[in-house]
Protein backbone atom coordinates (compact mmCIF):
# COMPACT_ATOMS: atom_id res chain seq x y z
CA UNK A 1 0.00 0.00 0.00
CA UNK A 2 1.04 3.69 -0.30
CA UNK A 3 2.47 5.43 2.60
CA UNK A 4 0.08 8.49 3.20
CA UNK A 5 1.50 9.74 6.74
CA UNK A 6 3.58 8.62 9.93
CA UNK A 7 4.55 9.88 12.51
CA UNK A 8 7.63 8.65 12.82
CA UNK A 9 10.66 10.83 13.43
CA UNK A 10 8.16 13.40 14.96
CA UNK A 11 8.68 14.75 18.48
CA UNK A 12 7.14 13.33 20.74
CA UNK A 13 5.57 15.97 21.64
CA UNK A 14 3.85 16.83 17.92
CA UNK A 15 2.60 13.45 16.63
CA UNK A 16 -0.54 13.22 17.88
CA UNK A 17 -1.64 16.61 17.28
CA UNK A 18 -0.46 16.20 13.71
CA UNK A 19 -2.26 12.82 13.55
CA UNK A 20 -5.57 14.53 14.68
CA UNK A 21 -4.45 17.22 11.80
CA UNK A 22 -3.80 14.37 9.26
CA UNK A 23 -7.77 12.98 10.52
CA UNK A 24 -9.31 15.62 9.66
CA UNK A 25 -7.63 16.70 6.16
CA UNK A 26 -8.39 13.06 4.81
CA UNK A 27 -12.49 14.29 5.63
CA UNK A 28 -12.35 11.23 8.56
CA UNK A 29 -15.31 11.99 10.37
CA UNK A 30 -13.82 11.49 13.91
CA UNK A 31 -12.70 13.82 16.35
CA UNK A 32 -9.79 11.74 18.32
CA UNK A 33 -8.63 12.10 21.82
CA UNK A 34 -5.42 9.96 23.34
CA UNK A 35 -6.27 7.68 26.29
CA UNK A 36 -3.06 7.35 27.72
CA UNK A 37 0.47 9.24 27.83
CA UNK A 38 2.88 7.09 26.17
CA UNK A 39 4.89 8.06 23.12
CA UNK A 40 1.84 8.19 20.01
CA UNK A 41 2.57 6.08 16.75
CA UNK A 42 0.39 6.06 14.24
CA UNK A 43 0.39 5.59 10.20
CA UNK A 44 -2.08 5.97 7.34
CA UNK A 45 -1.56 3.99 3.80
CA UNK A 46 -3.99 3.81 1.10
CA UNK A 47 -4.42 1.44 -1.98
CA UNK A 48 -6.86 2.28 -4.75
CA UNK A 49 -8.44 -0.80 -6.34
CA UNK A 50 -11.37 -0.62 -9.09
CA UNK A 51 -13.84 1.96 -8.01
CA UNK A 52 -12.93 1.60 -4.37
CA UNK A 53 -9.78 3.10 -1.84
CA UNK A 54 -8.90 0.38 0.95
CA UNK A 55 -7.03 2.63 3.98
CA UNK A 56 -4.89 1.08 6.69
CA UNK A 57 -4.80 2.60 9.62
CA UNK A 58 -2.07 1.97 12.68
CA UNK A 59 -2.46 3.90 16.05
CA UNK A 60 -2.48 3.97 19.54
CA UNK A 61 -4.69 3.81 22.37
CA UNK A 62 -6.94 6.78 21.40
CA UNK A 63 -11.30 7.58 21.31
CA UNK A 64 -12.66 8.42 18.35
CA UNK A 65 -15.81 9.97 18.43
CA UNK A 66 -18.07 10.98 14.81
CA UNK A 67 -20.51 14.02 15.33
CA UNK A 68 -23.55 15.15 14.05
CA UNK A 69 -21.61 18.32 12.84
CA UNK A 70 -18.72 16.31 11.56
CA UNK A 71 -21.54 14.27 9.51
CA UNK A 72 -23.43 17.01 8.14
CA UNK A 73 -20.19 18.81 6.80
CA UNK A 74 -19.06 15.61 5.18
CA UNK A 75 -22.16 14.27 3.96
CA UNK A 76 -21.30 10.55 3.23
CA UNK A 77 -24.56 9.19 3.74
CA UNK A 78 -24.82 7.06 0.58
CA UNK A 79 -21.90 4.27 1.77
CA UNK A 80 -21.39 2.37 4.33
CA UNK A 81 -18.26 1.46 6.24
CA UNK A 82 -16.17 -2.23 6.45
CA UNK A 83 -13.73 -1.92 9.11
CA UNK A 84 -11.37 -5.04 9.52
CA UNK A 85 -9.45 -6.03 12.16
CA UNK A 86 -5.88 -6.84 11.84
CA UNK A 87 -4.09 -6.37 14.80
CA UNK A 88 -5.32 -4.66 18.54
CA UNK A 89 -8.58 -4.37 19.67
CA UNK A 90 -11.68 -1.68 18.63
CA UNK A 91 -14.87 -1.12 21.00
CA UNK A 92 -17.62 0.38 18.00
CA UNK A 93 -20.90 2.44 19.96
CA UNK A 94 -23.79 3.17 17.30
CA UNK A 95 -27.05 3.38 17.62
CA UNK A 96 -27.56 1.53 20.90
CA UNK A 97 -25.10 -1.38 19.90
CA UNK A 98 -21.33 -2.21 21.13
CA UNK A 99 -19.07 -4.30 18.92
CA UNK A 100 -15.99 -5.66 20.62
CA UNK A 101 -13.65 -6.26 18.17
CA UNK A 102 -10.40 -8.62 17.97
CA UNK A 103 -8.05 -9.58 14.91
CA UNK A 104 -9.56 -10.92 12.11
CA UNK A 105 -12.85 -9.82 12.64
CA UNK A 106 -15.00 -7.05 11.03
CA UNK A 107 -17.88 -4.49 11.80
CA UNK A 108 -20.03 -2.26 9.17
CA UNK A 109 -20.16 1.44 10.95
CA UNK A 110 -23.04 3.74 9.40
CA UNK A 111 -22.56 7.45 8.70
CA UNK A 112 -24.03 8.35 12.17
CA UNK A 113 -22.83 9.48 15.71
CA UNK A 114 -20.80 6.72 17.01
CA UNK A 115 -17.19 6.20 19.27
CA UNK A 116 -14.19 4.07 18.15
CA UNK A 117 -11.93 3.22 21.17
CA UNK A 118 -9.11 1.23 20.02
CA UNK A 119 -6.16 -0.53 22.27
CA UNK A 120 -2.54 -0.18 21.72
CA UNK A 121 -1.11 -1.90 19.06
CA UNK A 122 -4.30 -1.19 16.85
CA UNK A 123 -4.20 -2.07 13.12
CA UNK A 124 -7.51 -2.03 11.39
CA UNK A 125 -8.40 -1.74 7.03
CA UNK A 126 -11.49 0.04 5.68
CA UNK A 127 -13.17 0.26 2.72
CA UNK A 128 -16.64 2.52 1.77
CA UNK A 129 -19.44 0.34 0.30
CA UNK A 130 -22.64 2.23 -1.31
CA UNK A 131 -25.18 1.40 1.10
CA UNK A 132 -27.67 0.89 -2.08
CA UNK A 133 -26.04 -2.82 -2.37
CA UNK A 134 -25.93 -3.76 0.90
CA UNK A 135 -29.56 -2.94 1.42
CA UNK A 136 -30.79 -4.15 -1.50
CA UNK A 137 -29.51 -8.00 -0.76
CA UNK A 138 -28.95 -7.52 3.26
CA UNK A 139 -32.22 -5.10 4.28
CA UNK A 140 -31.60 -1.86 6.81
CA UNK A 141 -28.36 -0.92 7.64
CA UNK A 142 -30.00 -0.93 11.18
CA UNK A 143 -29.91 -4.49 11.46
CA UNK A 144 -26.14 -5.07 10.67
CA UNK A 145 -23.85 -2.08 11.71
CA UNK A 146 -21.92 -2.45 14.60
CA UNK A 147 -22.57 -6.03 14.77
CA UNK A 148 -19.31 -8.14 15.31
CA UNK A 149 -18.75 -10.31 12.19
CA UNK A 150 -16.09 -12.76 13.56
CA UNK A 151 -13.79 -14.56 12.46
CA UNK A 152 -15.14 -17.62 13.29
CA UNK A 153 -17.40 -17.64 10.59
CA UNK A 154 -15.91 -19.24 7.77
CA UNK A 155 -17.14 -16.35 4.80
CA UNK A 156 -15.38 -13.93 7.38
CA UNK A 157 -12.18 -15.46 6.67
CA UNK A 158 -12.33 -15.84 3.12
CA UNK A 159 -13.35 -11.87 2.93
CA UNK A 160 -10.26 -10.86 4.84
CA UNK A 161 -8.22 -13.48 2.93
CA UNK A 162 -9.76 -11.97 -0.19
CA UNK A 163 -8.76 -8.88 0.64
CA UNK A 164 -5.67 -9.21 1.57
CA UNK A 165 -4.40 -10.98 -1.39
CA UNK A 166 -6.01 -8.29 -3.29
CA UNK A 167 -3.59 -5.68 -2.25
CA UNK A 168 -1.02 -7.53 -2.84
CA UNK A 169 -1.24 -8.47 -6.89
CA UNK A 170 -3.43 -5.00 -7.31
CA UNK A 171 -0.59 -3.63 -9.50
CA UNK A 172 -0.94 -6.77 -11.63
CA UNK A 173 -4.61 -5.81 -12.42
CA UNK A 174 -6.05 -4.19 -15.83
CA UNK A 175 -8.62 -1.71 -14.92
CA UNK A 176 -11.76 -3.74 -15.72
CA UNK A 177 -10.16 -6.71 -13.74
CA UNK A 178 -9.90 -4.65 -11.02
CA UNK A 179 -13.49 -3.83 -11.01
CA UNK A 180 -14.27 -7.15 -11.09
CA UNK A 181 -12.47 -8.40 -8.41
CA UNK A 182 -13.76 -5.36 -6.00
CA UNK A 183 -17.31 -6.82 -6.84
CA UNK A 184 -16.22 -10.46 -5.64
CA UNK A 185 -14.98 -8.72 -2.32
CA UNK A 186 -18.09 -6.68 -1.69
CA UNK A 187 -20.15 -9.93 -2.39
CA UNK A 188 -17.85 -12.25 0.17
CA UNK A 189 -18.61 -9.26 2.39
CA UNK A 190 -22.46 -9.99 1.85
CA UNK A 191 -21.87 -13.59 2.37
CA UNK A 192 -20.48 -12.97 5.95
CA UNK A 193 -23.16 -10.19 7.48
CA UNK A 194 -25.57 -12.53 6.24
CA UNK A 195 -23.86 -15.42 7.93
CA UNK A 196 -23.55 -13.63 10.58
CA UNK A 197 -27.54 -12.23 10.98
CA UNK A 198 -28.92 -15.73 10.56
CA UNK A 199 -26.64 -16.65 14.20
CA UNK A 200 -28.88 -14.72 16.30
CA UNK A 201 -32.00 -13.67 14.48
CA UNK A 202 -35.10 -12.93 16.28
CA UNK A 203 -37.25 -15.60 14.89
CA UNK A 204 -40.32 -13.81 13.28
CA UNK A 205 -37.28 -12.38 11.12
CA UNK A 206 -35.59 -15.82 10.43
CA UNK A 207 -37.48 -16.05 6.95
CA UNK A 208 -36.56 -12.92 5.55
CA UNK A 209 -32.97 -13.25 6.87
CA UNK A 210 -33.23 -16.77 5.02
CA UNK A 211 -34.02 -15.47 2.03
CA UNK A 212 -31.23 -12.18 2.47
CA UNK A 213 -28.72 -15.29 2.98
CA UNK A 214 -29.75 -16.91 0.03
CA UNK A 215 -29.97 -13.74 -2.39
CA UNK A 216 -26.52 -12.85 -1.26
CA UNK A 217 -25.34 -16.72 -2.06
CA UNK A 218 -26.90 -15.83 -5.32
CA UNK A 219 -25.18 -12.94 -6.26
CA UNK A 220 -21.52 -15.03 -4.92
CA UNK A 221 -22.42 -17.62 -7.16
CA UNK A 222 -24.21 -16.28 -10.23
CA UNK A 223 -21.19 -18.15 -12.57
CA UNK A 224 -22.05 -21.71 -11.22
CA UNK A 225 -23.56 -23.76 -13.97
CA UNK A 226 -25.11 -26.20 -10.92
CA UNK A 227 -26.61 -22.92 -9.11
CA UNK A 228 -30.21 -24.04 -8.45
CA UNK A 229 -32.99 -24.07 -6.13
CA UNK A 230 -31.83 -27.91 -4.62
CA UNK A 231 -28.34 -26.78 -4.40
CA UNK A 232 -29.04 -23.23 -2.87
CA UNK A 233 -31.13 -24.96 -0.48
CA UNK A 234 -28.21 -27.23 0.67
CA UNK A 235 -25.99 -24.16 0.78
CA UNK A 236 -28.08 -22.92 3.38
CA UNK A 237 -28.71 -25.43 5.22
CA UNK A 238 -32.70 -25.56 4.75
CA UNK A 239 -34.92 -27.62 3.06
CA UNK A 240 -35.94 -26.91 -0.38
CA UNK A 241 -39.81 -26.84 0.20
CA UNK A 242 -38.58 -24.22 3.28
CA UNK A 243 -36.94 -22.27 0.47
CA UNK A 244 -39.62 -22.14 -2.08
CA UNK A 245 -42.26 -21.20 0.57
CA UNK A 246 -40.30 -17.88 1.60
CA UNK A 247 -39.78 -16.68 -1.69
CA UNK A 248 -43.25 -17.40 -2.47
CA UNK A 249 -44.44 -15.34 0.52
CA UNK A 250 -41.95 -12.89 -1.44
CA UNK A 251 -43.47 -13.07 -4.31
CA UNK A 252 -41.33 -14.88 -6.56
CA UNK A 253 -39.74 -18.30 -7.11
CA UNK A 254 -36.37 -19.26 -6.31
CA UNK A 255 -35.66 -20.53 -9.86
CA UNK A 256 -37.16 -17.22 -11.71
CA UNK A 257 -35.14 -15.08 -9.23
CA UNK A 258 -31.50 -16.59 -9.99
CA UNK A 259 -32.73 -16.43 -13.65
CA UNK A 260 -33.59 -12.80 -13.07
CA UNK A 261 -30.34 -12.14 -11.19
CA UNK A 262 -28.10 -13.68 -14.19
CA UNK A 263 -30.49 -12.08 -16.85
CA UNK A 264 -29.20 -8.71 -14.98
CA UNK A 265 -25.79 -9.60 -14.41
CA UNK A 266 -25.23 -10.28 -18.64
CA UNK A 267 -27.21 -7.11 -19.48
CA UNK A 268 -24.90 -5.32 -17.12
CA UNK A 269 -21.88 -7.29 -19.08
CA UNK A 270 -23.01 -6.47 -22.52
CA UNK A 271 -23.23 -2.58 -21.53
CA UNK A 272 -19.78 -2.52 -19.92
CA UNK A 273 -17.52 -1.35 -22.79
CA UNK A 274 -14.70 -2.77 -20.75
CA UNK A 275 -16.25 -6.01 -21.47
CA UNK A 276 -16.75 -5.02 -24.89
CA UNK A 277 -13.76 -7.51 -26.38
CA UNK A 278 -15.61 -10.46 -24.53
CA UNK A 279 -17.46 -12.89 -26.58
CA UNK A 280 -21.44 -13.30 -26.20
CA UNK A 281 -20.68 -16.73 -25.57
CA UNK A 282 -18.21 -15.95 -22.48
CA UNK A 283 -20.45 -13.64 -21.22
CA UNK A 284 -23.31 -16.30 -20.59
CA UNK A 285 -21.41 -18.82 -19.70
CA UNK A 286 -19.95 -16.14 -16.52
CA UNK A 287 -23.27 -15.56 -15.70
CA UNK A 288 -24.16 -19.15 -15.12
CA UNK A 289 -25.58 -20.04 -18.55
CA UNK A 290 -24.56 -23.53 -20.27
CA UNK A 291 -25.18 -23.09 -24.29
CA UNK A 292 -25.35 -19.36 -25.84
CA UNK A 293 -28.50 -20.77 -27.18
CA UNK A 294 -30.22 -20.74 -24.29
CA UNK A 295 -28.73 -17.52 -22.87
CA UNK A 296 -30.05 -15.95 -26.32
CA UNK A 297 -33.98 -17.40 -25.75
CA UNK A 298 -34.25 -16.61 -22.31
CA UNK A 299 -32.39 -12.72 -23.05
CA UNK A 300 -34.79 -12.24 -25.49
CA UNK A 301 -37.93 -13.03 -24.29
CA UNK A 302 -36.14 -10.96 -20.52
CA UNK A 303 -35.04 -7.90 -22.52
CA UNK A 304 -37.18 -7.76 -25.62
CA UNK A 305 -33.59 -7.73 -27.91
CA UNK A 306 -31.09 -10.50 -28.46
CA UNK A 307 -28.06 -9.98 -26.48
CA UNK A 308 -26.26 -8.66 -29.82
CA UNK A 309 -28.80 -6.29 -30.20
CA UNK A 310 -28.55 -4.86 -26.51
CA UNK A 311 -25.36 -4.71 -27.12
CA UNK A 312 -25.02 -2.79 -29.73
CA UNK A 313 -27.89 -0.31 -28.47
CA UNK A 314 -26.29 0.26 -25.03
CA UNK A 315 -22.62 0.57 -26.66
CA UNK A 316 -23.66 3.51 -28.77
CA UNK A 317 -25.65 4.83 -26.22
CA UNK A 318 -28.96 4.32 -26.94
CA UNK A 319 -31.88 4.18 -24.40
């Protein structure tokens, strides 16, 4: 990652104060405040990958505490925050809710009032999600931020595995690929806060959180030629006639919503002109089709166009 600040070879006497200073020119909504009176270290590096900037942050035993006025100036209310845990501890307060956090877990952290107390030795790594796609798969923020997703859980480790790995080779990574693999990350994310909801669920909920898991799995999986309603089902540990019945109370079947989802996901594809040099063919077959054939009947009759077609209108940029 890129160094952005340190405070090494500062007095002493100046590094926190310049760290605070630091905080607040990088638009960090926290206002910080040291907890103890040992020498302060702390270090900032950044990594842009895709459409998103991971940050790494490495401090000491300090409060951090985001305002209402600090929130209102900044206005970052369309993301959502992924803090990881890599070294250290973090307390998270929000909304009536304390996450005690140790290495390798994460918490999501909303754009509202809410204190950060981290231990000495603290190493964490963040990312900004738009809140539109974690809703849309997960439900309210509400339910989810500044909820401990540990590292128990087994998605949790393959996010922070993910991610890791994905600083490293990021240089190796065209553009588009980039993209791409961002998307993965933010969907292993998904995985794991809807892992983690279905652990403690109130059970009036459990149904909806069911189906949250499953459209989530969905999304994680959309490239599996054996992705189906039986195999979903297994995924998530449920039966299959449990499955049907809460989509159904949703209004939709499980098979005609992964046929939806991968419908969308190759329309998306065919409008990307960084996907532009892929073959039709490749395309459906990414998105979980097995014969271009079929992927061509079922676009159709979805989009009113043959995938050519849409092509070709959303390259030129037609309606």
């Amino acid at each position: 990652m890129q160094p952005l600040f340190s405070t090494v070879g500062l007095h002493p006497r100046n590094s926190f104060p310049l760290w605070r200073d630091m905080l607040r020119q990088q638009s960090l909504p926290i206002e910080a405040e040291r907890l103890d009176d040992t020498p302060f270290e702390g270090r900032l590096d950044v990594a842009d990958i895709g459409p998103i900037q991971l940050t790494r942050i490495a401090q000491g035993n300090i409060r951090s505490e985001v305002t209402p006025e600090l929130l209102q100036r900044l206005r970052k209310g369309d993301t959502l925050v992924v803090l990881f845990k890599l070294a250290g501890t973090l307390t998270v307060q929000q909304s009536g809710r304390i996450a005690e956090q140790q290495a390798g877990d994460f918490v999501v952290i909303d754009h509202r009032p809410a204190i950060l107390t981290s231990g000495p030795g603290s190493q964490s790594l963040f990312l900004e999600l738009p809140r539109e796609r974690l809703e849309s798969l997960l439900g309210p923020a509400g339910l989810y931020t500044a909820l401990t997703v540990g590292a128990d859980l087994s998605a949790t480790r393959l996010a922070t595995m993910f991610f890791h790995d994905l600083i490293r080779v990021r240089r190796q990574l065209a553009p588009d690929a980039a993209a791409r693999m961002t998307a993965i990350g933010s969907d292993l994310i998904v995985a794991s806060i809807a892992e983690r909801l279905a652990q403690e669920v109130p059970q009036p909920l459990h149904g909806t959180v069911v189906v949250q898991r499953a459209k989530a799995h969905v999304e994680a999986h959309l490239h599996a030629l054996d992705l189906d309603p039986r195999t979903l089902a297994g995924a998530l540990g449920v039966s299959l006639r449990r499955l049907q019945d809460l989509f159904q109370a949703c209004g939709q079947s499980v098979s005609d919503y992964i046929w939806e989802r991968r419908l969308e996901a190759s329309a998306k594809r065919l409008a990307d002109p960084a996907c532009a040099h892929l073959a039709i063919g490749l395309v459906a077959y990414g998105c979980g089709f097995t014969s271009q054939a079929h992927f061509a009947r079922r676009f159709k009759a979805h989009h009113g166009m043959t995938p050519r077609e849409y092509r070709q209108a959303a390259l030129v940029g037609a309606p």
